[in-house]
Protein backbone atom coordinates (compact mmCIF):
# COMPACT_ATOMS: atom_id res chain seq x y z
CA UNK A 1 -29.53 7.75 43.26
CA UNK A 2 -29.70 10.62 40.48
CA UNK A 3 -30.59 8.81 37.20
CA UNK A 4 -28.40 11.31 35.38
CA UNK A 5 -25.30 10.41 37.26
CA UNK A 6 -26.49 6.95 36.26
CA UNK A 7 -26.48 7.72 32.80
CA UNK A 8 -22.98 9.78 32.42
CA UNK A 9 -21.58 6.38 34.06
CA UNK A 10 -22.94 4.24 31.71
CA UNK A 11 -22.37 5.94 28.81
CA UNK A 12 -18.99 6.47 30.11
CA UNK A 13 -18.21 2.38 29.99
CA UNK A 14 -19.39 2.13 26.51
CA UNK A 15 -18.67 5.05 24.66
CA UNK A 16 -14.77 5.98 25.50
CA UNK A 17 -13.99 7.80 22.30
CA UNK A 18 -10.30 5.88 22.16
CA UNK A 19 -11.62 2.71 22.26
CA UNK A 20 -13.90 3.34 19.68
CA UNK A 21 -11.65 5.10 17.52
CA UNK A 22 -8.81 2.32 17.86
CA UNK A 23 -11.77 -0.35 16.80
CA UNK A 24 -12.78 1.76 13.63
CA UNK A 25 -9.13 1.85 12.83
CA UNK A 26 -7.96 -1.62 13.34
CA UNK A 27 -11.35 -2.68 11.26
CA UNK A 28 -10.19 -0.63 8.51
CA UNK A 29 -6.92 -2.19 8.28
CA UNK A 30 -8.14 -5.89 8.44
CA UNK A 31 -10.17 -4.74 5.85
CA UNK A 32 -7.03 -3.18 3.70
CA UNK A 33 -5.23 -6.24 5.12
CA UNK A 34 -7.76 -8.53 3.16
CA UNK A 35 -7.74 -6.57 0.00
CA UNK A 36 -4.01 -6.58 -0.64
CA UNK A 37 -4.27 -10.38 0.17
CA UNK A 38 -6.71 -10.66 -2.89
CA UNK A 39 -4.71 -7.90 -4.83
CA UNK A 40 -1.71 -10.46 -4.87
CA UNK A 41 -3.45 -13.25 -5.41
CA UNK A 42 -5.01 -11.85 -8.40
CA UNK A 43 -1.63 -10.10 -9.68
CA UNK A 44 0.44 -13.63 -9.18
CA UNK A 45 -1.41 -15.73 -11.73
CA UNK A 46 -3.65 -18.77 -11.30
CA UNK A 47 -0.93 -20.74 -8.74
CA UNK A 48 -2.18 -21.33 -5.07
CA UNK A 49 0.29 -19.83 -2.33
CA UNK A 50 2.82 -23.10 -1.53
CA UNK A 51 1.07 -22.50 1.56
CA UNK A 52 -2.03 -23.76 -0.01
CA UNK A 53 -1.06 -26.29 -2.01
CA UNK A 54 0.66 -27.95 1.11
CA UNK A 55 -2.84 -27.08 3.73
CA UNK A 56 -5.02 -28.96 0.41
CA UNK A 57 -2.45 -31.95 0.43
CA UNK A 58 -3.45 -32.38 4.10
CA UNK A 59 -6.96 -33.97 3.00
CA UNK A 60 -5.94 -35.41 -0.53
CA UNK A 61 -6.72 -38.49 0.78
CA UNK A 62 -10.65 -39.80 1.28
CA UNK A 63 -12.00 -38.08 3.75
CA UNK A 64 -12.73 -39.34 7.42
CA UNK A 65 -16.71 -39.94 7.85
CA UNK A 66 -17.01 -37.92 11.13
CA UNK A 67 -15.43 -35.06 9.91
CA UNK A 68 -16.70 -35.03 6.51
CA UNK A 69 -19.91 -35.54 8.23
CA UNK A 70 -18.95 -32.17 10.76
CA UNK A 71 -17.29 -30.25 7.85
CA UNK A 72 -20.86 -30.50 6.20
CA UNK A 73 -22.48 -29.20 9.17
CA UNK A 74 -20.43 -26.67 9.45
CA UNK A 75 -21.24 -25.96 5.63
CA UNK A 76 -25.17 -25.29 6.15
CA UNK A 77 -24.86 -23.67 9.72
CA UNK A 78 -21.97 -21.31 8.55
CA UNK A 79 -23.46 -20.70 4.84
CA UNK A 80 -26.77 -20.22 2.85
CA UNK A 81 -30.12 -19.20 4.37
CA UNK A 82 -28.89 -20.20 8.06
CA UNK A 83 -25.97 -18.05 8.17
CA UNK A 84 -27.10 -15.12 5.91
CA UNK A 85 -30.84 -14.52 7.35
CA UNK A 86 -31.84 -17.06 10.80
CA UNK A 87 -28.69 -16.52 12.35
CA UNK A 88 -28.69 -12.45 12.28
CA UNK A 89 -32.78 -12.56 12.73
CA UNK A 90 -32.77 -14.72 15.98
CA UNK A 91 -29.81 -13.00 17.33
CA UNK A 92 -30.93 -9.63 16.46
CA UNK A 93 -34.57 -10.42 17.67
CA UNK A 94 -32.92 -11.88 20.99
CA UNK A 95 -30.99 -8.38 21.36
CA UNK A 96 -33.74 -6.74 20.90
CA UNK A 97 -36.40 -8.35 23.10
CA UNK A 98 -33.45 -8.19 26.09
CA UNK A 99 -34.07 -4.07 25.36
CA UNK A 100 -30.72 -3.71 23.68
CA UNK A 101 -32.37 -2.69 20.40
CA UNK A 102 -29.72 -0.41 19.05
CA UNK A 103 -27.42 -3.94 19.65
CA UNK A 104 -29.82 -5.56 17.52
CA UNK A 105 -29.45 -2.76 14.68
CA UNK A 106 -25.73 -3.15 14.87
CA UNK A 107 -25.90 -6.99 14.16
CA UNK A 108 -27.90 -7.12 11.54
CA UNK A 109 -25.72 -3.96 10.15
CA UNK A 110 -22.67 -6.07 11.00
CA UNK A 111 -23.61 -9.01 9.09
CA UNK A 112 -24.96 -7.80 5.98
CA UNK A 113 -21.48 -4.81 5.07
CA UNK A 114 -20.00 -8.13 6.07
CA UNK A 115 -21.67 -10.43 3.25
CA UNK A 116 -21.88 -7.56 1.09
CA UNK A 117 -18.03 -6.95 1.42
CA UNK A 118 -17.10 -10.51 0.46
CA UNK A 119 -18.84 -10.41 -2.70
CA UNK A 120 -17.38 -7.12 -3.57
CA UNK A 121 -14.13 -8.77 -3.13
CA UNK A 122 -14.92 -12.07 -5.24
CA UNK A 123 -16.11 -10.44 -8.17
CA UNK A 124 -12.93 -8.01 -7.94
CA UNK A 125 -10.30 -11.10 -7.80
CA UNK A 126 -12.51 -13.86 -8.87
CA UNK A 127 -10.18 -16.59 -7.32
CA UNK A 128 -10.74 -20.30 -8.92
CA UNK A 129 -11.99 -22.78 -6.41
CA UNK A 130 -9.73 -25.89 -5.55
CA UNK A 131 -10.23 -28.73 -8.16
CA UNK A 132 -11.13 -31.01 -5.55
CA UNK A 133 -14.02 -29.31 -4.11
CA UNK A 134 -16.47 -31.84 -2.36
CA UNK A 135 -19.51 -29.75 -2.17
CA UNK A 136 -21.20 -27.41 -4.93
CA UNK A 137 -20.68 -23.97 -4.14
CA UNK A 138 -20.82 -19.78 -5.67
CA UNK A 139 -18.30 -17.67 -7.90
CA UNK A 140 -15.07 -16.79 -6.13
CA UNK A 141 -13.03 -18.50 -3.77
CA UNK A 142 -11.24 -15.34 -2.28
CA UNK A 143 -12.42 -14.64 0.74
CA UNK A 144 -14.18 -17.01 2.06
CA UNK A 145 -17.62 -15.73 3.25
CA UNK A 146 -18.64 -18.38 5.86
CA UNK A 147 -15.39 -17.66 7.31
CA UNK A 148 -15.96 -14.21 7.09
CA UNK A 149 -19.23 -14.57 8.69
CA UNK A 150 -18.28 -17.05 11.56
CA UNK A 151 -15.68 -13.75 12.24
CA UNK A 152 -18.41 -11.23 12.29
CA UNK A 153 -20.36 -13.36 14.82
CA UNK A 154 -17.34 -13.59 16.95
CA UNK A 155 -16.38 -9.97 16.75
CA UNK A 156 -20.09 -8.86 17.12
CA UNK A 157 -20.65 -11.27 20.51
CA UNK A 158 -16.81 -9.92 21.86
CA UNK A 159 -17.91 -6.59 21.50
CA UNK A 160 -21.37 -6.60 23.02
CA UNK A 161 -20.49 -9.70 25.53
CA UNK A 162 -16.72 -8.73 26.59
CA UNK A 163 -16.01 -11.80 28.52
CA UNK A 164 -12.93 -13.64 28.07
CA UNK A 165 -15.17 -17.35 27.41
CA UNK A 166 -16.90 -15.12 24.54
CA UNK A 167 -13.56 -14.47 22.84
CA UNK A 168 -12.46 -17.87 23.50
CA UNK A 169 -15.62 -19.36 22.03
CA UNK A 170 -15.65 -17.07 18.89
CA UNK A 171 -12.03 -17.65 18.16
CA UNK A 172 -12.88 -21.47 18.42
CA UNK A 173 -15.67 -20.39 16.02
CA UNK A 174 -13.62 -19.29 13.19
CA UNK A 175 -11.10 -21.65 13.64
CA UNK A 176 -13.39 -24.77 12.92
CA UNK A 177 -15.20 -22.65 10.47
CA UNK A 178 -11.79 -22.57 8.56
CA UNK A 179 -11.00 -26.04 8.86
CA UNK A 180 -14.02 -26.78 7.41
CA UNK A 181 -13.97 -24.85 4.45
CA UNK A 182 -10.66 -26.36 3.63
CA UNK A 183 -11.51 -29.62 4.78
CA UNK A 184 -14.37 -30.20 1.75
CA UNK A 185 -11.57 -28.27 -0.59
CA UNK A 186 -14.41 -25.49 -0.88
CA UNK A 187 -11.78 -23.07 -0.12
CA UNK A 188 -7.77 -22.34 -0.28
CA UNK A 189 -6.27 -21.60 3.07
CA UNK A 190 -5.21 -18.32 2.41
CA UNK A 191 -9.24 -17.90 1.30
CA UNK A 192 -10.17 -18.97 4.93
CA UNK A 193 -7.48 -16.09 6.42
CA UNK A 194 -9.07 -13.47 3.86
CA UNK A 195 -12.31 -14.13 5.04
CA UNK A 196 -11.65 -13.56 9.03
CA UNK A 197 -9.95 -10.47 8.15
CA UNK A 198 -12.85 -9.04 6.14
CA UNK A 199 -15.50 -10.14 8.99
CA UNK A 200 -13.85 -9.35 11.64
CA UNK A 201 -12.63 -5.50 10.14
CA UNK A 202 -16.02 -5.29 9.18
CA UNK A 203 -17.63 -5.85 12.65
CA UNK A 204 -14.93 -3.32 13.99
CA UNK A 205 -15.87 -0.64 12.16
CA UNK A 206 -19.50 -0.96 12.49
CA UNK A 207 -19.22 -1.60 16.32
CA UNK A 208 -17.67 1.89 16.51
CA UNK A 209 -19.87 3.52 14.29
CA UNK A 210 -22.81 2.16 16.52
CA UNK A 211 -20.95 2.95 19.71
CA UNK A 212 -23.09 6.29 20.45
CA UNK A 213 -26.83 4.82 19.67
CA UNK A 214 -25.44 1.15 21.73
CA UNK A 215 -24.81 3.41 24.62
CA UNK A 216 -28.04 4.70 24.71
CA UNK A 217 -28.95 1.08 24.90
CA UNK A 218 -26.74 0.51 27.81
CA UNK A 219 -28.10 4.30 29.87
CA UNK A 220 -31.06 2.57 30.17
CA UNK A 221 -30.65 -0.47 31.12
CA UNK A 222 -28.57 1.07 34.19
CA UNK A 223 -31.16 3.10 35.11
CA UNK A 224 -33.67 0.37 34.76
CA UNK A 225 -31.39 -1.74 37.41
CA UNK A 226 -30.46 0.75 39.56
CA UNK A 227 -34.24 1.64 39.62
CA UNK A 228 -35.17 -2.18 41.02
CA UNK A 229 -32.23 -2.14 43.30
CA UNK A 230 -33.62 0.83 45.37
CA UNK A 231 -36.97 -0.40 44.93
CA UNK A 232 -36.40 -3.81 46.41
CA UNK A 233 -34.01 -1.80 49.38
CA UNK A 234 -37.04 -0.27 49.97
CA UNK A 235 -39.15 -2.95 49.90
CA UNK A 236 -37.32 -5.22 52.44
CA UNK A 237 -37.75 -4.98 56.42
C-alpha cells in the first residue's frame, strides 16, 4: 500500500476545509452569542432575568444532603486547580503519549482562550453573584467558568472522539455542571447558559484553527496501522 495514498486519505477525513470553516464560524457566534447575553445583562440594571429569579426559587429551600454533597463535587472537579491545570495536563499528556501530540496542543490551547475568555467577560459585565450563594467563590457571576469549562471538555472530546456516546456524555457533562452551579446559588441560570456558549465557541474555533497540524497527527497514525496490518499479513501462514 503507497503510504502517500495513505496520507491524502487521512488527511482527507480530518481536514475537509467546510467542516472546518463551519466550526470556526459557529464558535465565533457562540462566542458573540455569549457577549450580547452579558451586554444585556449589564445594560438592564442589577435585576436577574425572571428566568432566574424563578430557576434560584427552585432551591430556596435547605438543600438536600446528597446533592449538596454532589453539587460540591462538582464544585472542586469542575473549578480551581482540578479543572484549570490536572484536568488539561492529564488529558493533554494522555493525547500525547497515544502519538496525537498536535491533539494534545489543541487541548491545552482549548482550555486556557477558554478560561482566559471568561474572565475577559466578568471583568467587562461584572455580574453580582446570587445573595444566597453557599460556597465562597471569585469576581463576576457572568459567565460561569466551570460551566464554560465542562463545555470546552465536551466540545474538545466531540471533536477529537466523534462518537455519538462522546456527545452524549459531554452534553450530560455540562448539564450537571449547570445544575450545580445553580444548585449552591454560585451562579444565575442565565450565568450557567453564558458559560456553555463561551466554552463551547471557544473549543470551535480553536479545533479549526488546529485542524491542519491535528491532521498531521492523524497521517501518521494511518500509516503507522496500515504499516502493522501488512506486516502481520505477511507474517501469518
Amino acid at each position: 500500500m503507497d503510504d502517500r495514498s495513505i496520507g491524502d486519505s487521512a488527511i482527507e477525513v480530518v481536514l475537509d476545509t467546510r467542516p472546518q470553516r463551519f466550526r470556526a464560524v459557529v464558535g465565533v457566534v457562540l462566542i458573540a452569542l455569549a457577549c450580547g447575553l452579558g451586554a444585556w445583562v449589564f445594560f438592564r440594571g442589577p435585576s436577574p432575568f425572571a428566568i432566574d429569579v424563578w430557576w434560584n426559587q427552585l432551591f430556596a429551600a435547605a438543600p438536600s444532603q446528597p446533592v449538596y454533597v454532589f453539587a460540591l463535587v462538582m464544585d472542586t472537579v469542575g473549578g480551581h486547580l482540578t479543572a484549570v491545570l490536572i484536568v488539561p495536563l492529564l488529558g493533554a499528556a494522555a493525547l500525547f503519549l497515544s502519538r496525537r501530540r498536535w491533539s494534545a496542543v489543541y487541548f491545552l490551547a482549548a482550555s486556557v482562550g477558554s478560561a482566559l475568555l471568561v474572565q475577559v467577560i466578568k471583568q467587562t459585565f461584572g455580574r453580582a453573584r446570587p445573595e444566597d450563594i453557599l460556597i465562597l467563590s471569585d469576581y463576576g457571576s457572568f459567565p460561569s467558568g466551570h460551566t464554560a469549562n465542562a463545555a470546552t471538555i465536551a466540545v474538545v472530546a466531540a471533536v477529537l472522539f466523534p462518537h455519538v456516546w462522546v456527545r452524549m456524555v459531554g452534553v450530560a457533562w455540562v448539564v450537571l455542571m449547570a445544575f450545580s452551579r445553580t444548585y449552591l446559588h454560585a451562579h444565575w441560570l442565565s450565568d450557567t447558559i453564558g458559560g456553555a456558549l463561551v466554552g463551547a465557541g471557544a473549543a470551535l474555533v480553536l479545533a479549526a484553527a488546529f485542524s491542519r497540524l491535528r491532521a498531521r497527527d492523524e497521517d501518521r497514525l494511518t500509516i503507522r496501522r496500515a504499516r502493522r496490518t501488512d506486516a502481520e499479513a505477511a507474517a501469518s501462514p
